[in-house]
PDB file of N, CA and C in Angstrom:
ATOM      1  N   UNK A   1       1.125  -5.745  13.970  1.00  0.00           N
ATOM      2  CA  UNK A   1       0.855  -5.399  12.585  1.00  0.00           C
ATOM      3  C   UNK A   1       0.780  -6.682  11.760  1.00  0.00           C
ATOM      4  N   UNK A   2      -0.007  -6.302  10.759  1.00  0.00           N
ATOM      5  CA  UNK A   2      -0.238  -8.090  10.232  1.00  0.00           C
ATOM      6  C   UNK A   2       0.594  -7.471   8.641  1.00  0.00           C
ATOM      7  N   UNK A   3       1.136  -8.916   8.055  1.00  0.00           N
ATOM      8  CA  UNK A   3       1.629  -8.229   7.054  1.00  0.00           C
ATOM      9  C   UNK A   3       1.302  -9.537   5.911  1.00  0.00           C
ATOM     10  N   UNK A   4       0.924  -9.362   4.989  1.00  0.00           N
ATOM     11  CA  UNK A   4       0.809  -9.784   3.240  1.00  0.00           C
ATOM     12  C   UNK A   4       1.798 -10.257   2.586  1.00  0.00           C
ATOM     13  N   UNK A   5       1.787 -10.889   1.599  1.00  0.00           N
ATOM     14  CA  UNK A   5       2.976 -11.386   0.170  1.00  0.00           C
ATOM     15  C   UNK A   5       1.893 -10.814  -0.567  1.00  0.00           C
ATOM     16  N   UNK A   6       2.652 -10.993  -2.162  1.00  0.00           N
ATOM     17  CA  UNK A   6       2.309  -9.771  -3.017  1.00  0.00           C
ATOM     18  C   UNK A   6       1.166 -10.980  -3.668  1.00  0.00           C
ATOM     19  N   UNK A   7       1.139 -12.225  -3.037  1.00  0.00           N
ATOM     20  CA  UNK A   7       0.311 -13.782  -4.045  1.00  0.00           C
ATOM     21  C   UNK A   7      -1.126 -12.821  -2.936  1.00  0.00           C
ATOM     22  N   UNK A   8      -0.984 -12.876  -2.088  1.00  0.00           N
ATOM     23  CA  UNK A   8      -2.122 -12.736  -0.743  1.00  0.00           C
ATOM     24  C   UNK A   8      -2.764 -10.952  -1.532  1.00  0.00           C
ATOM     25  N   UNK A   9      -2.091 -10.358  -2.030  1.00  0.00           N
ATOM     26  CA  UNK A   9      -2.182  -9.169  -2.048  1.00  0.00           C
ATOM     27  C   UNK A   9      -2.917  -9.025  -3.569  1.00  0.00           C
ATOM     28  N   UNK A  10      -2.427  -9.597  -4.330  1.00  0.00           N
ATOM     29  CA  UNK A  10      -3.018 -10.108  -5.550  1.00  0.00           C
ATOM     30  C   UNK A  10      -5.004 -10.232  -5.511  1.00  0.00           C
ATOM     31  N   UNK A  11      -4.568 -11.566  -4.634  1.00  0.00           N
ATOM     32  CA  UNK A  11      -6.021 -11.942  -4.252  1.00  0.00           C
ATOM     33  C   UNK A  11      -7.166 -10.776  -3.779  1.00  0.00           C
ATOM     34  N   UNK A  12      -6.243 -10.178  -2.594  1.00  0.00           N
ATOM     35  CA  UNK A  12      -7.157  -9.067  -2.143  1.00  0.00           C
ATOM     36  C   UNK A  12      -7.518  -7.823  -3.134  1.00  0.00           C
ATOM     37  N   UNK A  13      -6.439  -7.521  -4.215  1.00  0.00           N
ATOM     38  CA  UNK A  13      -7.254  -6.582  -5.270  1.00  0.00           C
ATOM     39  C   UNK A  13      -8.275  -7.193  -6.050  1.00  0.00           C
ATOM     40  N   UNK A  14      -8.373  -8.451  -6.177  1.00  0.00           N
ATOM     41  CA  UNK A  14      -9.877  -9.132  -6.916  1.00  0.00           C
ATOM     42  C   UNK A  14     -10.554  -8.921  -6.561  1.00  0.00           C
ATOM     43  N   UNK A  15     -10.270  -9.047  -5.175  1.00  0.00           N
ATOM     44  CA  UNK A  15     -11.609  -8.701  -4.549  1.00  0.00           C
ATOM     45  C   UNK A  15     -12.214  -7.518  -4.086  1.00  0.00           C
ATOM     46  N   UNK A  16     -11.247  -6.588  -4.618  1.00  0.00           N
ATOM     47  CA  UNK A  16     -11.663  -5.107  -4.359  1.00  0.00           C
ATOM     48  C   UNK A  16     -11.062  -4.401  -3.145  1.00  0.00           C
ATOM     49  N   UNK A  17     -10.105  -4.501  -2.972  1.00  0.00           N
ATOM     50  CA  UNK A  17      -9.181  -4.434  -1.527  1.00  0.00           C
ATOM     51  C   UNK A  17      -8.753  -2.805  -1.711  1.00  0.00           C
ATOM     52  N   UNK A  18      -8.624  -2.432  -0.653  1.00  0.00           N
ATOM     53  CA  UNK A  18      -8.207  -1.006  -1.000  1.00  0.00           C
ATOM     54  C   UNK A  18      -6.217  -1.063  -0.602  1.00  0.00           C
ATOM     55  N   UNK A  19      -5.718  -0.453  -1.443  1.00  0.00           N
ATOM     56  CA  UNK A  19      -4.518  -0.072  -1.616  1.00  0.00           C
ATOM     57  C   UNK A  19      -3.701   1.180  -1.264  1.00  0.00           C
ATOM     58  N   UNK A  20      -2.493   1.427  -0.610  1.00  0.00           N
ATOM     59  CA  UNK A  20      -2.748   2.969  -0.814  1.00  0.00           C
ATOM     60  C   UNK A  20      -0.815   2.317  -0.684  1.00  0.00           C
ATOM     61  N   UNK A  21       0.271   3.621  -1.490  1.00  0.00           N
ATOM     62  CA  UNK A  21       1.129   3.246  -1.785  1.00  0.00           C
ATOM     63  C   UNK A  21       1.581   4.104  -1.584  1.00  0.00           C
ATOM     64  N   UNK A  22       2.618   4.382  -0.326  1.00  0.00           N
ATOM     65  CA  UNK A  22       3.436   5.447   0.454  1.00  0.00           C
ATOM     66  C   UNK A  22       4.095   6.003  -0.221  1.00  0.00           C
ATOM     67  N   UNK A  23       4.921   5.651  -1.114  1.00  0.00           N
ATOM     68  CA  UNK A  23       6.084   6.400  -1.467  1.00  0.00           C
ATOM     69  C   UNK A  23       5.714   7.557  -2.335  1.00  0.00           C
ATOM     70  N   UNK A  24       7.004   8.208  -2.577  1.00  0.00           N
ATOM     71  CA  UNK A  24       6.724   9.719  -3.230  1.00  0.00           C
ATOM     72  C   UNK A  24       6.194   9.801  -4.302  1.00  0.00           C
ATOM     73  N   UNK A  25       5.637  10.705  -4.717  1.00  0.00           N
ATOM     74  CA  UNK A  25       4.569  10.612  -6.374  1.00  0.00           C
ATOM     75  C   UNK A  25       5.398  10.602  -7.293  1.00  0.00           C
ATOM     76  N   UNK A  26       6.804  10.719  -7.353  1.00  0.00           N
ATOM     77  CA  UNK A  26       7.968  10.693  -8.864  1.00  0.00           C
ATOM     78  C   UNK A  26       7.851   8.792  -8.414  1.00  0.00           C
ATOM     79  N   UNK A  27       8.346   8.396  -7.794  1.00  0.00           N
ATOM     80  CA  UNK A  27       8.372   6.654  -7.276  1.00  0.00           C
ATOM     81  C   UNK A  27       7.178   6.150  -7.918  1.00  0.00           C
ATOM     82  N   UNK A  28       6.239   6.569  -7.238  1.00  0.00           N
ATOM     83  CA  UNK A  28       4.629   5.952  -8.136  1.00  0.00           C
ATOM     84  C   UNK A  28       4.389   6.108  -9.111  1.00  0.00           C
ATOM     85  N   UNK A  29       4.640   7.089  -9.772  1.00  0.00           N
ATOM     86  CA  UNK A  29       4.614   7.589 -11.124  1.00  0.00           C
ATOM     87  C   UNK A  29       5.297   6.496 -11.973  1.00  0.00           C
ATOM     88  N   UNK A  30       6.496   5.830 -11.589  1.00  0.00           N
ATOM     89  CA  UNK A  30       8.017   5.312 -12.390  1.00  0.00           C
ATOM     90  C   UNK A  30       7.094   3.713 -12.748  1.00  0.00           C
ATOM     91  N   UNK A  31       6.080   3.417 -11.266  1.00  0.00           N
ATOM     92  CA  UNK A  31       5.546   2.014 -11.824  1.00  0.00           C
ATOM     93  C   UNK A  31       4.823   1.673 -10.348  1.00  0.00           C
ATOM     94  N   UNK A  32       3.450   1.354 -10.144  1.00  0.00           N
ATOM     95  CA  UNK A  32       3.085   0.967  -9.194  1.00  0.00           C
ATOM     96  C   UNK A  32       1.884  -0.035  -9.256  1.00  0.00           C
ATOM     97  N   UNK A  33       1.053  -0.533  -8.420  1.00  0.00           N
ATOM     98  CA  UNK A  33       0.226  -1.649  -8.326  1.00  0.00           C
ATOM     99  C   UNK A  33      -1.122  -1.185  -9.018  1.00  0.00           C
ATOM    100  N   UNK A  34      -1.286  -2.035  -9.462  1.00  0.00           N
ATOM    101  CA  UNK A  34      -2.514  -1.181 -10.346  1.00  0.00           C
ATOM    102  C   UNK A  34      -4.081  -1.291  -9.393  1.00  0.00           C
ATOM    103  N   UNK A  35      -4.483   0.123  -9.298  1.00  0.00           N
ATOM    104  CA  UNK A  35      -5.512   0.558  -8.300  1.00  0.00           C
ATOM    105  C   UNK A  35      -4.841   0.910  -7.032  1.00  0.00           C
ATOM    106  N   UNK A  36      -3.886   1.256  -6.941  1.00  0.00           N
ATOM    107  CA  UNK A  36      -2.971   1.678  -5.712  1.00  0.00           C
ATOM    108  C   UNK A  36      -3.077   2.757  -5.526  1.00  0.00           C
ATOM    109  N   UNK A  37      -3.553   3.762  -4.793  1.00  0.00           N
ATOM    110  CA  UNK A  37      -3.777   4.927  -4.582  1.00  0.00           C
ATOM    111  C   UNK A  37      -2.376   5.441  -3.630  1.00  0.00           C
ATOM    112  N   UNK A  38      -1.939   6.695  -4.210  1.00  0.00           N
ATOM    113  CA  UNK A  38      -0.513   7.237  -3.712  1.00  0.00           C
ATOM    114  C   UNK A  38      -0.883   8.471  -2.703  1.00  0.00           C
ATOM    115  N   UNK A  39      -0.654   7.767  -1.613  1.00  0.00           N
ATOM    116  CA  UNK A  39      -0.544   9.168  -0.463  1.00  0.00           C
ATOM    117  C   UNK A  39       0.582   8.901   0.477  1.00  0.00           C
ATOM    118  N   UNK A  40       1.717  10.000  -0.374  1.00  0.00           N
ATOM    119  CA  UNK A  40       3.175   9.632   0.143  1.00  0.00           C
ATOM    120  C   UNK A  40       3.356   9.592   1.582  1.00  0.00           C
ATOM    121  N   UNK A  41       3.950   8.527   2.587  1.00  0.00           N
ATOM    122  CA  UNK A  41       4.173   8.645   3.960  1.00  0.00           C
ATOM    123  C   UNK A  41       4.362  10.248   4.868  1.00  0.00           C
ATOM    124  N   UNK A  42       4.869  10.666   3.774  1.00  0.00           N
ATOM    125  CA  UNK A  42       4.761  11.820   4.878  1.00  0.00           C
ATOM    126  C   UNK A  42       3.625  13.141   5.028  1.00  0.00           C
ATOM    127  N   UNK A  43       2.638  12.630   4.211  1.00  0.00           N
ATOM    128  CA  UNK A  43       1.454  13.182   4.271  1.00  0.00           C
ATOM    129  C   UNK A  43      -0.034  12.144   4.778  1.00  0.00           C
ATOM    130  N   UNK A  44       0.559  11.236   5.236  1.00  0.00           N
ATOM    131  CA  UNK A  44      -0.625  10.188   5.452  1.00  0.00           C
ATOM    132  C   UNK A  44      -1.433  10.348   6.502  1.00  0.00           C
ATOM    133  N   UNK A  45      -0.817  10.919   7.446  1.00  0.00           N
ATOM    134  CA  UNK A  45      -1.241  11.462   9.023  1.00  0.00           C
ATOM    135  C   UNK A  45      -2.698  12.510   8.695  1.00  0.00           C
ATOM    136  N   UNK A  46      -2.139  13.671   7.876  1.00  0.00           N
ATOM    137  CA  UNK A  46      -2.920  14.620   7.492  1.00  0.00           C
ATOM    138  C   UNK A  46      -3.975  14.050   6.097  1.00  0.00           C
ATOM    139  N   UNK A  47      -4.036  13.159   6.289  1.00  0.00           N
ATOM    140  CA  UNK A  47      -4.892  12.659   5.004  1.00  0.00           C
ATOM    141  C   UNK A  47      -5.977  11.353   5.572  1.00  0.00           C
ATOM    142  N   UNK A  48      -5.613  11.303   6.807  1.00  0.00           N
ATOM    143  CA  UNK A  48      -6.539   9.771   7.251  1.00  0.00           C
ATOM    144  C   UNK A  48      -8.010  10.233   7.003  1.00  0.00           C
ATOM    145  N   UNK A  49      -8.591  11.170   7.109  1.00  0.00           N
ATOM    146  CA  UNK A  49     -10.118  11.400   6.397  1.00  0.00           C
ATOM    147  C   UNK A  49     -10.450  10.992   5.043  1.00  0.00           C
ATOM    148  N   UNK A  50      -9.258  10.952   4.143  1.00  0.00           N
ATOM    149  CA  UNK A  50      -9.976  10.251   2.962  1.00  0.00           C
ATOM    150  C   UNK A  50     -10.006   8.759   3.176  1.00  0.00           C
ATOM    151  N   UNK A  51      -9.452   8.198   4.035  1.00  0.00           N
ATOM    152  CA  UNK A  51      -9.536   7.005   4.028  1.00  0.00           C
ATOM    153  C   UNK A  51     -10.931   6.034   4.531  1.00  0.00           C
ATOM    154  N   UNK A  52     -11.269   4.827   4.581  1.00  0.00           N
ATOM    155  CA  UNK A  52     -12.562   4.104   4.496  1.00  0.00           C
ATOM    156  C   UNK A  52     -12.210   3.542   5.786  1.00  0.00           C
ATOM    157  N   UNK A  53     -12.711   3.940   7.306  1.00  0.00           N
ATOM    158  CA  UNK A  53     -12.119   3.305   8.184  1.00  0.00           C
ATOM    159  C   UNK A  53     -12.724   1.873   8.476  1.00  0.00           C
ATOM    160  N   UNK A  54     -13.522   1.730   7.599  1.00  0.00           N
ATOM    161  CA  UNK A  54     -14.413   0.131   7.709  1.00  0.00           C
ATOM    162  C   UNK A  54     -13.917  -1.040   6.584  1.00  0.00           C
ATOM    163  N   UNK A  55     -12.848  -0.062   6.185  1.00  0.00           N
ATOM    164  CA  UNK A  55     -11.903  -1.045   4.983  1.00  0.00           C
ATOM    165  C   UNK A  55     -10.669  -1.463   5.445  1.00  0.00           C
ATOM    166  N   UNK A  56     -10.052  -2.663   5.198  1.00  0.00           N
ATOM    167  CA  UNK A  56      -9.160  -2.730   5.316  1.00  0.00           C
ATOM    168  C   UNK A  56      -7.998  -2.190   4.220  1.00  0.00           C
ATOM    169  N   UNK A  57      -6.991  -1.216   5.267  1.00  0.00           N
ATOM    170  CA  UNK A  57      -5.884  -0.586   4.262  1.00  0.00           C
ATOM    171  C   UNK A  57      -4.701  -1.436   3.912  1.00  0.00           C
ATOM    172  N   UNK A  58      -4.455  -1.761   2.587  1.00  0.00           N
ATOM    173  CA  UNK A  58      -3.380  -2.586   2.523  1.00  0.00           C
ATOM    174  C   UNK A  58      -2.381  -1.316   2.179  1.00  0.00           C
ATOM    175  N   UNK A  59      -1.251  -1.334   2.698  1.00  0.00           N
ATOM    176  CA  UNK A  59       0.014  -0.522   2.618  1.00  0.00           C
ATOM    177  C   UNK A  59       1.083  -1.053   1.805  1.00  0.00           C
ATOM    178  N   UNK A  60       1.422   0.062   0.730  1.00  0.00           N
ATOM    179  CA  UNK A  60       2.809  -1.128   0.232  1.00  0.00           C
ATOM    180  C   UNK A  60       3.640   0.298   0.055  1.00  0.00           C
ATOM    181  N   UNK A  61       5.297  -0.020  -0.436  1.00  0.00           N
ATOM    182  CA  UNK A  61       6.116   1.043  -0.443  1.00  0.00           C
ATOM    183  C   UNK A  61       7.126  -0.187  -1.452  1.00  0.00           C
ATOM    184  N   UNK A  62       7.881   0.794  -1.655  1.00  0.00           N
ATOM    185  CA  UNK A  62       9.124   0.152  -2.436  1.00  0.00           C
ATOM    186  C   UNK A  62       9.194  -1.047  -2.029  1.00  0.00           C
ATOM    187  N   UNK A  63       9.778  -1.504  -0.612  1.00  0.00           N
ATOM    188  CA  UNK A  63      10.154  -2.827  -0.147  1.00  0.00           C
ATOM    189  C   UNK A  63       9.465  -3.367   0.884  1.00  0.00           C
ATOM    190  N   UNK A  64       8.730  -2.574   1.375  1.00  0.00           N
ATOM    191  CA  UNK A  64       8.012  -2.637   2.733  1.00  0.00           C
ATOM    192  C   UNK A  64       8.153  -2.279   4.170  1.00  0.00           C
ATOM    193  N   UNK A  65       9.518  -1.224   3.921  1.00  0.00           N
ATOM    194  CA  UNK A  65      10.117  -0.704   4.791  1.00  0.00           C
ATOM    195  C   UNK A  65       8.867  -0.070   5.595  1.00  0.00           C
ATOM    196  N   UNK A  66       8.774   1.424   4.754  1.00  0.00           N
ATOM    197  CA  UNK A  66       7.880   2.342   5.004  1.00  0.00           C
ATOM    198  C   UNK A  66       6.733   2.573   4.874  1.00  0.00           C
ATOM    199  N   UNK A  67       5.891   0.798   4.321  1.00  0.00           N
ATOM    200  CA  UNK A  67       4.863   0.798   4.638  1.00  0.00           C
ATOM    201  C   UNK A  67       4.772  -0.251   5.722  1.00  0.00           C
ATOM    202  N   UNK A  68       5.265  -0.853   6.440  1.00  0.00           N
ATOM    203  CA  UNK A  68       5.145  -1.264   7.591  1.00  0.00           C
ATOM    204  C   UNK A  68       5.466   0.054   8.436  1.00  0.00           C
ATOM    205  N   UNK A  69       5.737   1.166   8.593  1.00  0.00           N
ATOM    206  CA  UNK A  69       5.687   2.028   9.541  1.00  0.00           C
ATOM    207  C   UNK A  69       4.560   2.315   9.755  1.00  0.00           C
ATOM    208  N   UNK A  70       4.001   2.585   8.456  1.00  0.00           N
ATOM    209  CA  UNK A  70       2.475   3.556   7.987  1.00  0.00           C
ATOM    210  C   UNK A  70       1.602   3.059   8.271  1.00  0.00           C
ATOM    211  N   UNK A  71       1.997   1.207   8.369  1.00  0.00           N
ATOM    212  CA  UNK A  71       0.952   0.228   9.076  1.00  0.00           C
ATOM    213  C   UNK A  71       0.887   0.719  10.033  1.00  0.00           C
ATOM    214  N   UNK A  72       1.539   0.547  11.023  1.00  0.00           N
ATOM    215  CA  UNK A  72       1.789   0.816  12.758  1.00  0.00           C
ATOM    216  C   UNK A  72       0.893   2.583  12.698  1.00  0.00           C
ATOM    217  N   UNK A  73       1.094   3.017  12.243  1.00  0.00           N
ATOM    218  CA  UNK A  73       0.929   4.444  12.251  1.00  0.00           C
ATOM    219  C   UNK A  73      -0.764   4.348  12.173  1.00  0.00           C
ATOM    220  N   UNK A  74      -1.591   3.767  10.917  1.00  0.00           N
ATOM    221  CA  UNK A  74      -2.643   3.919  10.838  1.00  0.00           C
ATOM    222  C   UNK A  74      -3.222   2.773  12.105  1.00  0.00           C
ATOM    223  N   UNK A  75      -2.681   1.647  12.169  1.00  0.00           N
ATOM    224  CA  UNK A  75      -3.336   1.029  13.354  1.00  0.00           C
ATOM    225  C   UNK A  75      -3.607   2.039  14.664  1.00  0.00           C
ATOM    226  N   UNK A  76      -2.338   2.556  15.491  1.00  0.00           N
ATOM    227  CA  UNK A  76      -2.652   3.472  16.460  1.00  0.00           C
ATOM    228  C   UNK A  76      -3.721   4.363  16.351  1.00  0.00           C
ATOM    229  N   UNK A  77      -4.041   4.966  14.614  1.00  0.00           N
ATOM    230  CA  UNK A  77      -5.416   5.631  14.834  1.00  0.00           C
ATOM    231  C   UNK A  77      -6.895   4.485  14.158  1.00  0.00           C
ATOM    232  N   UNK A  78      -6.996   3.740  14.537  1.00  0.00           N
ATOM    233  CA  UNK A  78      -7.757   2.771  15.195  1.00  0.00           C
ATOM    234  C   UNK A  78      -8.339   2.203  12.974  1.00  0.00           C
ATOM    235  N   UNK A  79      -7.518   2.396  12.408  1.00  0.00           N
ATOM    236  CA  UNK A  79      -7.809   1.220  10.999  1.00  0.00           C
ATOM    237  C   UNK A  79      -7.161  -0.440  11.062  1.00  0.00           C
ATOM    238  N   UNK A  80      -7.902  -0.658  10.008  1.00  0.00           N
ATOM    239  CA  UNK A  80      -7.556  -2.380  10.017  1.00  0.00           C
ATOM    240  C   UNK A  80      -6.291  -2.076   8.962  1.00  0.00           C
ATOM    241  N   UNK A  81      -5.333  -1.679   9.421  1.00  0.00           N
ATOM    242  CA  UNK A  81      -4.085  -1.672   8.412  1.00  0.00           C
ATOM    243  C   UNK A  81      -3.223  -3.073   8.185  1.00  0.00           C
ATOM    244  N   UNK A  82      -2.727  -3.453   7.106  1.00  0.00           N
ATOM    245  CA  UNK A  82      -1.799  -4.450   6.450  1.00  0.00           C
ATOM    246  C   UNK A  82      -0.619  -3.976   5.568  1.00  0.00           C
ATOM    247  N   UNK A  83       0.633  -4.144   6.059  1.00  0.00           N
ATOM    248  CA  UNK A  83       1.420  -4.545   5.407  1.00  0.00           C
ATOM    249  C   UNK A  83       1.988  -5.430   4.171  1.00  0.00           C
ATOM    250  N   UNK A  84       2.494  -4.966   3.244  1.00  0.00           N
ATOM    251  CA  UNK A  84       2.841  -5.878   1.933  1.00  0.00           C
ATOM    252  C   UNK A  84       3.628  -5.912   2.046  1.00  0.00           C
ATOM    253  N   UNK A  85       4.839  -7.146   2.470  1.00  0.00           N
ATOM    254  CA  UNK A  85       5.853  -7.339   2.256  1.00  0.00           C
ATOM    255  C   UNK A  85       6.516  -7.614   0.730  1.00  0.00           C
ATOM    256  N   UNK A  86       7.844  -7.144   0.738  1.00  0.00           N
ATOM    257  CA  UNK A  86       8.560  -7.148  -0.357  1.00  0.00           C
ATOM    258  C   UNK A  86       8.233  -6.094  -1.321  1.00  0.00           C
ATOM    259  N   UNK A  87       6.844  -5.366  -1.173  1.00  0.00           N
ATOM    260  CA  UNK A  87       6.643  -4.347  -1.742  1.00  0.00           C
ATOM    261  C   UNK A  87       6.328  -4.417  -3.441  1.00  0.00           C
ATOM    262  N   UNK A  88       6.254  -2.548  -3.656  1.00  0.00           N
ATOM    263  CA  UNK A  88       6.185  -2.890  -5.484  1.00  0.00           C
ATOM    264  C   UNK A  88       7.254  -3.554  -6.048  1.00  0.00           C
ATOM    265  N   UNK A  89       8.440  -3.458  -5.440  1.00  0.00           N
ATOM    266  CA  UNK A  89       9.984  -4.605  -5.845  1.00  0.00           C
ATOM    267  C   UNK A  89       9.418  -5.645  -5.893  1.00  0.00           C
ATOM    268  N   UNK A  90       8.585  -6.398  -5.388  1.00  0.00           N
ATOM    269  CA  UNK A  90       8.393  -7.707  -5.116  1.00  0.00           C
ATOM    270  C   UNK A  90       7.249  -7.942  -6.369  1.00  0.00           C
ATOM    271  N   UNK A  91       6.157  -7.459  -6.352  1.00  0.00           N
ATOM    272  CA  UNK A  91       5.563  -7.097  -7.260  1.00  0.00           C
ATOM    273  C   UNK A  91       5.689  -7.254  -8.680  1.00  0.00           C
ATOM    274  N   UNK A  92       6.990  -6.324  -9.128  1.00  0.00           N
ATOM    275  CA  UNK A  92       7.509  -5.759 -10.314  1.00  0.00           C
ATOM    276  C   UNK A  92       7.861  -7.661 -10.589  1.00  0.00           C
ATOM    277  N   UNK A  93       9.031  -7.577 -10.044  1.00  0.00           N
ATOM    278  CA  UNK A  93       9.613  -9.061  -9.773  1.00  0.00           C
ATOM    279  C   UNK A  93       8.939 -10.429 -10.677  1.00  0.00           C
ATOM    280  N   UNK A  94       8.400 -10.574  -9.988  1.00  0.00           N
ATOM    281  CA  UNK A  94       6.708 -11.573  -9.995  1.00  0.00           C
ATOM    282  C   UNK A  94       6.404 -11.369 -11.241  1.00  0.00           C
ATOM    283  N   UNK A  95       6.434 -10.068 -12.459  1.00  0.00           N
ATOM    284  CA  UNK A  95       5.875 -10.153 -13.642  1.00  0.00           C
ATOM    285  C   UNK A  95       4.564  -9.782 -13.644  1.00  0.00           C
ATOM    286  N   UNK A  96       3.814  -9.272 -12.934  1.00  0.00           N
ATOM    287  CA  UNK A  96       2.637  -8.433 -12.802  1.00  0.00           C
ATOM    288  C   UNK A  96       2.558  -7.265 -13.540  1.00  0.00           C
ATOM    289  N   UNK A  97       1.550  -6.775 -13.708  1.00  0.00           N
ATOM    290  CA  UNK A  97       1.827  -5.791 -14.586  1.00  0.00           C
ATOM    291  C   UNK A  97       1.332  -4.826 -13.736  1.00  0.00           C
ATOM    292  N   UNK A  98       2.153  -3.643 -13.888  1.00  0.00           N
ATOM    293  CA  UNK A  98       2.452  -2.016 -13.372  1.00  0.00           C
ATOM    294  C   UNK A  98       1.874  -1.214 -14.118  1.00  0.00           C
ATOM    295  N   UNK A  99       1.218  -0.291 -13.175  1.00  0.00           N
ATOM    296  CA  UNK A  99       0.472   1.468 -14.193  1.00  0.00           C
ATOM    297  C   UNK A  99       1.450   1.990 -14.044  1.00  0.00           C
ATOM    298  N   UNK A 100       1.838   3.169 -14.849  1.00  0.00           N
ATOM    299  CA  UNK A 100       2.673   4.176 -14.677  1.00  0.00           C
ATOM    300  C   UNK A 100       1.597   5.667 -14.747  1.00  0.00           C
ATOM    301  N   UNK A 101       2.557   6.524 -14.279  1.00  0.00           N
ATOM    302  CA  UNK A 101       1.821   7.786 -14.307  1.00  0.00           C
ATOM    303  C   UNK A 101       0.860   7.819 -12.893  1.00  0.00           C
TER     304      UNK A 101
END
């Protein structure tokens, strides 16, 4: 699994990177990456059709726990998945600015 910092991750939303942000929709709601699309881990399995399998998926979660799983998870069904370490914590941190809702 290959995994990101939130500087690397930055870069890749300039450039139009696709995002998708595991955790539960009250969590995403509270503050998340802006253009981060929320499809909570435990519905991600049943949701890989909306996804762009010619894109690379960057994964983030609170800390990066549970989106390094979701990495591993979408790699086995054959996407270019990435890990964000340190997560929206890391993120928030940094002074970036967060959508809510």
């Amino acid at each position: 699994m290959r995994e990101i910092d939130i500087e690397q991750l930055a870069t890749a939303i300039d450039g139009g990177a696709v995002v998708v942000d595991v955790r539960e929709t009250a969590e995403y709601a509270e503050g998340h990456v802006p253009g981060a699309r929320n499809i909570p881990m435990g519905h991600l399995t049943g949701r890989l059709g909306e996804l762009d399998r010619s894109a690379v998926v960057h994964l983030i979660c609170a800390s990066g726990n549970r989106s390094a799983a979701m990495a591993d998870v979408l790699g086995a069904h054959g996407f270019d998945a990435v890990n964000v370490t340190g997560g929206t914590g890391a993120w928030i941190r940094s002074g970036r600015r967060v959508d809510r809702g």
